[in-house]
C-alpha atoms as a PDB file:
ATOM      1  CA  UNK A   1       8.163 -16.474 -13.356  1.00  0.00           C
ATOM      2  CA  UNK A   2      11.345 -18.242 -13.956  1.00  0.00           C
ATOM      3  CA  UNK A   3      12.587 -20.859 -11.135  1.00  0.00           C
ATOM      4  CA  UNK A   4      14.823 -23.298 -10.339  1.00  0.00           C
ATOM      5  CA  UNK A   5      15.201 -25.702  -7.265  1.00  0.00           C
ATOM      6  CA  UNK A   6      17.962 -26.106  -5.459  1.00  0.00           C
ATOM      7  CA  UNK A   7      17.853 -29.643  -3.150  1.00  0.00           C
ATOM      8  CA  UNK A   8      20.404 -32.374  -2.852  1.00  0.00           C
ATOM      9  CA  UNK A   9      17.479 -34.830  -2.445  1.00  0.00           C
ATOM     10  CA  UNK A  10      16.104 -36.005  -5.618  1.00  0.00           C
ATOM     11  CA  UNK A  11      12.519 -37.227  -3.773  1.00  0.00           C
ATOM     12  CA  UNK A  12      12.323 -33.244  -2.949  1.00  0.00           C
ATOM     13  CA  UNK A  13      12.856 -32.067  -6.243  1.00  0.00           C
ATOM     14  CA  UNK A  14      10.210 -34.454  -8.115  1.00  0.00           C
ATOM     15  CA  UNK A  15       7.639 -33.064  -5.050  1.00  0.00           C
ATOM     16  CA  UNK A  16       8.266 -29.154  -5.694  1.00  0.00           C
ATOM     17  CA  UNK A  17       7.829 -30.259  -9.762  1.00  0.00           C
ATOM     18  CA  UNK A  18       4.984 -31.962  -9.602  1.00  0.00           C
ATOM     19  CA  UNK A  19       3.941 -28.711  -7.616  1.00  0.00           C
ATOM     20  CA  UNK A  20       5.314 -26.443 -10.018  1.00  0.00           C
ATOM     21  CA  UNK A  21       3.252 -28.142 -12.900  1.00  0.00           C
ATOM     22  CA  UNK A  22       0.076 -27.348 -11.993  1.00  0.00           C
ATOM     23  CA  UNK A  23       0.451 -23.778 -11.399  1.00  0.00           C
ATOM     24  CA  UNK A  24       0.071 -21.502 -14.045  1.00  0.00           C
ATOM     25  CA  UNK A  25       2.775 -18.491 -14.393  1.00  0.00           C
ATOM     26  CA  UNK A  26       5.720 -20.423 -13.189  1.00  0.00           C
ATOM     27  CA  UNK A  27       8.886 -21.750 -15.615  1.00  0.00           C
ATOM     28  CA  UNK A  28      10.876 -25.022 -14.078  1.00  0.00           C
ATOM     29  CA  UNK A  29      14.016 -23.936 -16.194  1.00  0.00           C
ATOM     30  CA  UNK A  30      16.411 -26.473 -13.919  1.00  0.00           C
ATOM     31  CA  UNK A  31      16.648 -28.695 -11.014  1.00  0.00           C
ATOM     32  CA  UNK A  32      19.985 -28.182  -8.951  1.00  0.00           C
ATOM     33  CA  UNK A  33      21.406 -30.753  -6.711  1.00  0.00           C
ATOM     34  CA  UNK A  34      24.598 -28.773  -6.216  1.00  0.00           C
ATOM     35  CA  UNK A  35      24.109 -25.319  -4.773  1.00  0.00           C
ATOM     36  CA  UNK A  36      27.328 -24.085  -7.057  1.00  0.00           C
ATOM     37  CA  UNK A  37      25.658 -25.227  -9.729  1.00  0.00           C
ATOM     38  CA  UNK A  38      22.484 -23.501  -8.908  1.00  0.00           C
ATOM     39  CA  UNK A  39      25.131 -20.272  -8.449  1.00  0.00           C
ATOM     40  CA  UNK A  40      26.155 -20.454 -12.110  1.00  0.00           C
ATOM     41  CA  UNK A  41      22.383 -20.605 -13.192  1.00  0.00           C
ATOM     42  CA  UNK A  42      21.415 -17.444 -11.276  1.00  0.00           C
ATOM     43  CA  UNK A  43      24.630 -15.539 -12.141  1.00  0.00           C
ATOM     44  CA  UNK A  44      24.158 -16.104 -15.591  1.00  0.00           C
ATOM     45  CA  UNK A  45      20.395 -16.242 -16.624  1.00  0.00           C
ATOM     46  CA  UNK A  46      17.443 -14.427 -15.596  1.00  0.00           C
ATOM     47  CA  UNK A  47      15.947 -16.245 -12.358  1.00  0.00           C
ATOM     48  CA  UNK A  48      12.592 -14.671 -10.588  1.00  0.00           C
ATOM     49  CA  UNK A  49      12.346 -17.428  -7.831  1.00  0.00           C
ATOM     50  CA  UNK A  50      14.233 -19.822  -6.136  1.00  0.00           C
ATOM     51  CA  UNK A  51      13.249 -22.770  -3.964  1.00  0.00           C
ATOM     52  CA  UNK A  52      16.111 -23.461  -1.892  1.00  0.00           C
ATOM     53  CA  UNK A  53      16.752 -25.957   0.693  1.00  0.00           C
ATOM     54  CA  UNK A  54      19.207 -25.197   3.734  1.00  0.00           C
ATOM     55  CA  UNK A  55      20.621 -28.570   4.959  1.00  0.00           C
ATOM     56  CA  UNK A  56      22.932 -29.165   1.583  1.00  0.00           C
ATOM     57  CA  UNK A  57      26.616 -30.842   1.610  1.00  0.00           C
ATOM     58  CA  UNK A  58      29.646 -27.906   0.961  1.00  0.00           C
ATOM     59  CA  UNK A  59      27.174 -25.176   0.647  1.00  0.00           C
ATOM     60  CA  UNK A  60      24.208 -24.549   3.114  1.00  0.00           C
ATOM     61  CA  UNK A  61      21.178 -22.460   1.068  1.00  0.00           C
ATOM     62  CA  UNK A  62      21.900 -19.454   3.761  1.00  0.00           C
ATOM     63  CA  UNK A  63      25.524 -19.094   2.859  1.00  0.00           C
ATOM     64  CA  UNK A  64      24.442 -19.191  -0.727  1.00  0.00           C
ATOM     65  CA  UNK A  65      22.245 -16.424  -0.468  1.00  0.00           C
ATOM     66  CA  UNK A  66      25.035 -14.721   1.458  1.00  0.00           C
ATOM     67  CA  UNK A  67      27.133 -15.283  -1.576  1.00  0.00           C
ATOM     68  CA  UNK A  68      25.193 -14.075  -4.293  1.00  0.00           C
ATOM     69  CA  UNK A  69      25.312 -10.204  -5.273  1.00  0.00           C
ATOM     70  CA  UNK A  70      22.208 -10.132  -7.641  1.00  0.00           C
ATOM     71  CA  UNK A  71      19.300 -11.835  -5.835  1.00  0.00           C
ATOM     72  CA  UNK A  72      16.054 -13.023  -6.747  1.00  0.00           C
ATOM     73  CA  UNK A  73      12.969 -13.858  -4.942  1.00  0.00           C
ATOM     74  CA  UNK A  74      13.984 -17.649  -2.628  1.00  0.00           C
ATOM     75  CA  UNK A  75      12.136 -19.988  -0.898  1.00  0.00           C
ATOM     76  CA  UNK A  76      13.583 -21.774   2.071  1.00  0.00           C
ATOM     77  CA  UNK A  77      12.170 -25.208   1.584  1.00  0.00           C
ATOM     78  CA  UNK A  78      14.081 -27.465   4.443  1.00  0.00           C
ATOM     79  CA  UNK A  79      12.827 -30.401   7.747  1.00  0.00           C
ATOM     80  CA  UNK A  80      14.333 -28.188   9.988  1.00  0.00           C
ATOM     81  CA  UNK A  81      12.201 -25.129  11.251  1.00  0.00           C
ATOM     82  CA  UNK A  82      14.403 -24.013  14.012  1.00  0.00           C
ATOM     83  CA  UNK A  83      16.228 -21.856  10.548  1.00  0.00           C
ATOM     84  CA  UNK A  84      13.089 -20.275  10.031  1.00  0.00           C
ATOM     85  CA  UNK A  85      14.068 -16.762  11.687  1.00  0.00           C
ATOM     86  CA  UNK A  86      17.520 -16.853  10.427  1.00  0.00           C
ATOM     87  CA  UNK A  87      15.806 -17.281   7.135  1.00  0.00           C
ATOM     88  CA  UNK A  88      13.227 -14.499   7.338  1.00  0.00           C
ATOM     89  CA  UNK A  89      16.208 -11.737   8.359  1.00  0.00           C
ATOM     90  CA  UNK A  90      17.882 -12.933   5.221  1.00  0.00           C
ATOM     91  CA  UNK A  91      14.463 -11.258   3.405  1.00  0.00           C
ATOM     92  CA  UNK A  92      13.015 -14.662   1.912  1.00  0.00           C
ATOM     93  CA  UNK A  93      10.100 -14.254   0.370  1.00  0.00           C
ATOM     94  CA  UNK A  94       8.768 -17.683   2.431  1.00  0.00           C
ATOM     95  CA  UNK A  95       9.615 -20.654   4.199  1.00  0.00           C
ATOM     96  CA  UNK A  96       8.337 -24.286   3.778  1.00  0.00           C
ATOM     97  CA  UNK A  97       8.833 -26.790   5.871  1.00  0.00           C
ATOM     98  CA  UNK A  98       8.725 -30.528   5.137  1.00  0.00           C
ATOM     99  CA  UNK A  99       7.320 -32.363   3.715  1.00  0.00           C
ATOM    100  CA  UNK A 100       5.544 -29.354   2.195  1.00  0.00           C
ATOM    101  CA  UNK A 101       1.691 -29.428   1.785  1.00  0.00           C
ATOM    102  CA  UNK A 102       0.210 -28.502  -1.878  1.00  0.00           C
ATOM    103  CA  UNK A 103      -1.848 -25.685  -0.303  1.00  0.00           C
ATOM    104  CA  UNK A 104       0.726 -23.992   1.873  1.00  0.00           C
ATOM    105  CA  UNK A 105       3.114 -24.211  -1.641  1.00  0.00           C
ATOM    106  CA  UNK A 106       0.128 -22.384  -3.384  1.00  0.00           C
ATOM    107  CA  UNK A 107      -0.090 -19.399  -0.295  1.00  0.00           C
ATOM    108  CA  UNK A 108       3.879 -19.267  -0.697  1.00  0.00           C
ATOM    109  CA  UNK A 109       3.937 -19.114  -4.933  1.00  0.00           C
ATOM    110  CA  UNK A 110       0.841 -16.388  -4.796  1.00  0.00           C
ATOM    111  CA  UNK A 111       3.153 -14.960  -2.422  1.00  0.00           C
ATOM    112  CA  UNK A 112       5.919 -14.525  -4.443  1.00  0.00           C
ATOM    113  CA  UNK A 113       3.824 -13.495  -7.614  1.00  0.00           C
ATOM    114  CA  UNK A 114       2.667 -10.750  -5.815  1.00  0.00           C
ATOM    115  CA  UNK A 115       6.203  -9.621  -5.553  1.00  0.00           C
ATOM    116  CA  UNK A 116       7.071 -10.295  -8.787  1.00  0.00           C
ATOM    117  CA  UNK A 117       3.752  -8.236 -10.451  1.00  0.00           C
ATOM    118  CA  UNK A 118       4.713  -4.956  -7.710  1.00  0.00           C
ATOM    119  CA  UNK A 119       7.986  -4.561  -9.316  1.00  0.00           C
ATOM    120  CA  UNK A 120       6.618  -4.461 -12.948  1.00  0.00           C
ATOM    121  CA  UNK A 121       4.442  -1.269 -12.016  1.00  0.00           C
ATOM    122  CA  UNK A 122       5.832   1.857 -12.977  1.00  0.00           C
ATOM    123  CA  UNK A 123       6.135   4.359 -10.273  1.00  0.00           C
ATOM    124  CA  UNK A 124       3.700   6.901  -8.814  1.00  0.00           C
ATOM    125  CA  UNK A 125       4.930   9.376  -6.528  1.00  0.00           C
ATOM    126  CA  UNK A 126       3.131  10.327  -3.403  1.00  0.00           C
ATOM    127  CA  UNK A 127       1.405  13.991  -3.575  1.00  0.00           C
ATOM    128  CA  UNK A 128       1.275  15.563  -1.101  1.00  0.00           C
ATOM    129  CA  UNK A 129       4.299  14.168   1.038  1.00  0.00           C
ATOM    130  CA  UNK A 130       2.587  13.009   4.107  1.00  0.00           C
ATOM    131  CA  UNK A 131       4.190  14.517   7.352  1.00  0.00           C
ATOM    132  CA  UNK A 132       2.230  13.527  10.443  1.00  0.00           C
ATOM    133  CA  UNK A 133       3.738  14.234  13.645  1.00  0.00           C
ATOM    134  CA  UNK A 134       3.155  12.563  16.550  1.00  0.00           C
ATOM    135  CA  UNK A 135       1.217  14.367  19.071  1.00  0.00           C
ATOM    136  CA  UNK A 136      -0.887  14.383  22.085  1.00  0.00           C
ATOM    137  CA  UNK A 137      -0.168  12.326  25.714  1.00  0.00           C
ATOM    138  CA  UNK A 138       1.782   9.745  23.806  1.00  0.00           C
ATOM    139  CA  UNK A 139       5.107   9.104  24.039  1.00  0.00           C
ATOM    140  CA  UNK A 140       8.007   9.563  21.186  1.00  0.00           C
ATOM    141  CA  UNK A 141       9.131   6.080  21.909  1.00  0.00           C
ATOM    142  CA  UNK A 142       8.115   2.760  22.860  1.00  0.00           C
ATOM    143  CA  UNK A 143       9.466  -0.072  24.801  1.00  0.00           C
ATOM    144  CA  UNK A 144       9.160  -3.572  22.727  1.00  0.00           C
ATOM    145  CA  UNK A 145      10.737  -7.071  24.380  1.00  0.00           C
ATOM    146  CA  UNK A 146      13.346  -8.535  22.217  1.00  0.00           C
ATOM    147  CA  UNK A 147      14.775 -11.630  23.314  1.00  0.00           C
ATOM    148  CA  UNK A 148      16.293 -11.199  27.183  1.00  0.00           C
ATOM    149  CA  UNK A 149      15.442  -7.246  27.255  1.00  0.00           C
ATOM    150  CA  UNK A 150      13.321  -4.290  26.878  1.00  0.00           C
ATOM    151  CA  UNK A 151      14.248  -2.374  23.278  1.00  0.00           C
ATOM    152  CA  UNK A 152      13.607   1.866  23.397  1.00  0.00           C
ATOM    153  CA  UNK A 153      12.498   2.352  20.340  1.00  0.00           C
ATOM    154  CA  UNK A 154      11.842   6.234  19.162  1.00  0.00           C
ATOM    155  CA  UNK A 155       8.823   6.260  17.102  1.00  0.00           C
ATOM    156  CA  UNK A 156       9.504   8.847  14.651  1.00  0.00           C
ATOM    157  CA  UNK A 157      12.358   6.260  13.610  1.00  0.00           C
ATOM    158  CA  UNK A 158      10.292   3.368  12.897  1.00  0.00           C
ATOM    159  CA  UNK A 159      10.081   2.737   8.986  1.00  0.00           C
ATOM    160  CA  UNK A 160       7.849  -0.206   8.473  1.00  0.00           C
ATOM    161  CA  UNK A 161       6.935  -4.103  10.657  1.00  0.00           C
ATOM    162  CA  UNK A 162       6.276  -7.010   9.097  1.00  0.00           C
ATOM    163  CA  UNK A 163       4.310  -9.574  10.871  1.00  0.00           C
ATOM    164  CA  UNK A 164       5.654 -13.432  10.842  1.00  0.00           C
ATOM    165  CA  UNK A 165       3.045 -15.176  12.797  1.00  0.00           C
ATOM    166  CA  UNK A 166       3.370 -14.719  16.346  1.00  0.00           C
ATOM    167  CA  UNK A 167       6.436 -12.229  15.620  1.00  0.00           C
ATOM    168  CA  UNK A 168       6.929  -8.753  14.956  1.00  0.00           C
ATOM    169  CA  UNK A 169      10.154  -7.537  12.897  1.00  0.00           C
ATOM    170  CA  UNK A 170      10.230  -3.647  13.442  1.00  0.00           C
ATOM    171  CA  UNK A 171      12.578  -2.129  10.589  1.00  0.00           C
ATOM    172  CA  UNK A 172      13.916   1.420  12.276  1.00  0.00           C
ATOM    173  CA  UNK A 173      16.359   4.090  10.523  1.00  0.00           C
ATOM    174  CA  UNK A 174      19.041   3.112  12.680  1.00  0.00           C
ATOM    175  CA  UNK A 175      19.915  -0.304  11.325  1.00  0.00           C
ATOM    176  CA  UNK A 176      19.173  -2.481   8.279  1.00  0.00           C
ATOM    177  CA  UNK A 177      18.936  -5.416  11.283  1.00  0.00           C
ATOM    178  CA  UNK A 178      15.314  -5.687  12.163  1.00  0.00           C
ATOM    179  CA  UNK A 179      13.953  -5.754  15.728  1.00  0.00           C
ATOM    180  CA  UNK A 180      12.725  -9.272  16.261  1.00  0.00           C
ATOM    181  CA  UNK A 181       9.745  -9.103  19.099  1.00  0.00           C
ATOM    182  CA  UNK A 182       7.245 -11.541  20.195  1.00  0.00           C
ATOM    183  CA  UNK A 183       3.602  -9.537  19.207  1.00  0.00           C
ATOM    184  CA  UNK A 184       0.945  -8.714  17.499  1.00  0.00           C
ATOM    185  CA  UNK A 185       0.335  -5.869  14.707  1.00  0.00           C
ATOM    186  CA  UNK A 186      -2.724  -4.740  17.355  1.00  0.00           C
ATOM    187  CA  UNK A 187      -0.643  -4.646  20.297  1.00  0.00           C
ATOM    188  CA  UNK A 188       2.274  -2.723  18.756  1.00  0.00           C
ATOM    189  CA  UNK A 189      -0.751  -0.112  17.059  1.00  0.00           C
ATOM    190  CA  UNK A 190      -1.968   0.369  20.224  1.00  0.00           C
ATOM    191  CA  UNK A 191       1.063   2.323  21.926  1.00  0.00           C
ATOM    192  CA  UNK A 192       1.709   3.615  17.922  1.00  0.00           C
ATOM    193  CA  UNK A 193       0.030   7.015  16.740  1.00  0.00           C
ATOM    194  CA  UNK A 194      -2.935   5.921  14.500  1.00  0.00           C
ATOM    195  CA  UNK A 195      -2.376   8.724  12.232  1.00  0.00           C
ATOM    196  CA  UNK A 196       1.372   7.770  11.363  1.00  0.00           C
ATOM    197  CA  UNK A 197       0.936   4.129  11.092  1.00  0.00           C
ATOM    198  CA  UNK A 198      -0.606   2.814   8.251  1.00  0.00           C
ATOM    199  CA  UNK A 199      -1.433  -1.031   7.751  1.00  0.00           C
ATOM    200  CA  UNK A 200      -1.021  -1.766   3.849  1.00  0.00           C
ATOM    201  CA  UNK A 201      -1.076  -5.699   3.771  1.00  0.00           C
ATOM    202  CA  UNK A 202      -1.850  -8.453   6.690  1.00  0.00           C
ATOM    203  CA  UNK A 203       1.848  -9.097   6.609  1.00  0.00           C
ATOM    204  CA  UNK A 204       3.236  -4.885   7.051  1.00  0.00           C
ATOM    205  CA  UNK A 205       1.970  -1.597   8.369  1.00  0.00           C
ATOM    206  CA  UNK A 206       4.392   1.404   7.538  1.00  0.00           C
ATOM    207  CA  UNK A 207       5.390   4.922   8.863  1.00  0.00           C
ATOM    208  CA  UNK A 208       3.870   6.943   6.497  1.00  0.00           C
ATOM    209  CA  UNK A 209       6.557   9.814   6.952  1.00  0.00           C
ATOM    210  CA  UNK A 210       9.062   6.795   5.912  1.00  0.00           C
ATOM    211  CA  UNK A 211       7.258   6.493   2.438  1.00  0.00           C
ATOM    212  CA  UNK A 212       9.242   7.671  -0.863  1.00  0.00           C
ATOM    213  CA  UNK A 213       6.857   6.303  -3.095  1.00  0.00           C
ATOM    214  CA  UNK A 214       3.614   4.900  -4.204  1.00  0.00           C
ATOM    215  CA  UNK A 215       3.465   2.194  -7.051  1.00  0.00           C
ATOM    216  CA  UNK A 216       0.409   0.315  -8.311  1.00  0.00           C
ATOM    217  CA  UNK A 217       0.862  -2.433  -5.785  1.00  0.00           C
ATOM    218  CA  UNK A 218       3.676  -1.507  -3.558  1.00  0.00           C
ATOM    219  CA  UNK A 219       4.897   1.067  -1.136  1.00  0.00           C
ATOM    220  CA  UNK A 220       8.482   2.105  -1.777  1.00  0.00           C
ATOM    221  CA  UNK A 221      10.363   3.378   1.615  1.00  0.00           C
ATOM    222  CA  UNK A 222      13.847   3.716   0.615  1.00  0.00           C
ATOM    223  CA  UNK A 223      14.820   0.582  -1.682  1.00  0.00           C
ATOM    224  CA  UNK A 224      12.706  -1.486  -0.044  1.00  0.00           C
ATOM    225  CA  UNK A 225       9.534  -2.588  -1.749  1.00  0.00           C
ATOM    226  CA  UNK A 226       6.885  -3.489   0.482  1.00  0.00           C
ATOM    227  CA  UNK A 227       3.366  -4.646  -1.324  1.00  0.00           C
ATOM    228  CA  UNK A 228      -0.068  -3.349  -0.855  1.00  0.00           C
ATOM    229  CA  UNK A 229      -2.881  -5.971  -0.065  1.00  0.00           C
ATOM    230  CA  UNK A 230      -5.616  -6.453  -2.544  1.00  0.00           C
ATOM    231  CA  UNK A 231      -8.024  -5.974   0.870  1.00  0.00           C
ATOM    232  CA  UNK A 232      -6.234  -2.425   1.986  1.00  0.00           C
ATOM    233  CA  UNK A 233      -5.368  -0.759  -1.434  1.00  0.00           C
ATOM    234  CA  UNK A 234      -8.673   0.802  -1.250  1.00  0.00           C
ATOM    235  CA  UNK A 235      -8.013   2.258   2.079  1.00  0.00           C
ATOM    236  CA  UNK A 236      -4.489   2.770   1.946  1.00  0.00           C
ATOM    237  CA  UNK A 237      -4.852   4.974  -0.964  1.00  0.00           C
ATOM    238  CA  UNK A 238      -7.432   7.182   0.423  1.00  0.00           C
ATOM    239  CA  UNK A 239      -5.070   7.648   3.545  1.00  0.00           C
ATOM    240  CA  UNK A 240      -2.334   8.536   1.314  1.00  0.00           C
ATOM    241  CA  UNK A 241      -4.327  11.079  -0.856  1.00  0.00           C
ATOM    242  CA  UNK A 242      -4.007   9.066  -4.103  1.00  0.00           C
ATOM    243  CA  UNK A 243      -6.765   9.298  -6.666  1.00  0.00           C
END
């Protein structure tokens, strides 16, 4: 994978390096201490991944993401956690804080390789289309806490969640905005139908009447790419009806 870094401190740069160097798969192709300049290098070579810190003079790293049309893969890398939500609605792929640890950089690199290697796969669709309805004593909707009040949320419009440690961000047709909530995956599952709600990877578990597509190692639902877990692929592909 191709990177850069993006970091107005030079100390921070020669740490993610010395990182970068002794993991296999990766390509330092520059080191950016302006974020413009980091904006020329994505707009006009092919970047995979970019380790971007937040807290930078005329540009933050969020309003450079905001700025850039064609995006690839980022990494928040930044002292100051309190951006850390802000950052995950923005889609980042992970977020370091600092001073980063050599084994939490490795979880967030195998991370984004994962990515990377689910978009190479060519596409399977699913057969047949799954269409589960929900059915018995339980409800069409659920009530989920979100910040200062109680959310409705009607079932059959939930797409995917994606767990972010003691969060839950619940993805619905209604908005691209996510549903931040203060869970579990086995809390929410429990007031969820069982046979609509399929978990695919520790980090997601997905409506699978929201699914367009099945790839090697992702689940498409819509444009969004969500990846399959070494540890569930076995499982999620026998629920799916995949050989």
């Amino acid at each position: 994978m191709r990177c850069i870094l993006v970091d107005d401190e030079p100390l921070a740069l020669d740490v993610l390096s010395s990182y970068l160097e002794k993991v296999e798969g990766f390509e330092l192709v520059a080191r950016c201490t302006n974020p413009l300049e980091a904006i020329r290098i994505i707009s006009e070579q092919s970047i995979d991944l970019v380790f971007l810190d937040i807290e930078m003079p005329n540009l933050s790293g969020i309003d450079l993401v905001k700025s850039l049309d064609r995006l690839p893969q980022f990494i928040f890398t930044t002292a100051y956690p309190q951006y850390a939500l802000e950052g995950f609605d923005l889609n980042a792929t992970d977020y370091l804080v600092k001073p980063v640890p050599f084994p939490r950089f490795l979880k967030a690199v195998a991370r984004a390789k994962e990515k990377h290697e689910a978009a190479t796969h060519k596409t399977v669709e699913i057969k047949p289309v799954i269409q589960t309805a929900v059915t018995g004593n339980m409800p069409d909707f659920i009530f989920v806490k979100s910040e200062y009040e109680n959310v409705k949320i009607n079932i059959a419009d939930i797409k995917y969640m994606q767990g972010l440690k003691d969060y839950i961000k619940i993805y619905t047709q209604q908005s691209d905005r996510a549903i931040l909530t203060l869970s579990s995956f086995k809390e929410l599952l429990d007031k969820l139908p069982a046979a609509s709600f399929l978990r695919v990877h520790r980090s997601y578990v997905v409506n699978v009447n929201a699914i367009r597509a099945v790839q090697k190692s992702k689940i498409l639902i819509g444009d969004i790419r969500i990846p399959i877990g070494d540890t569930y692929k076995d499982e999620v592909l026998k629920q799916l009806n995949i050989s």
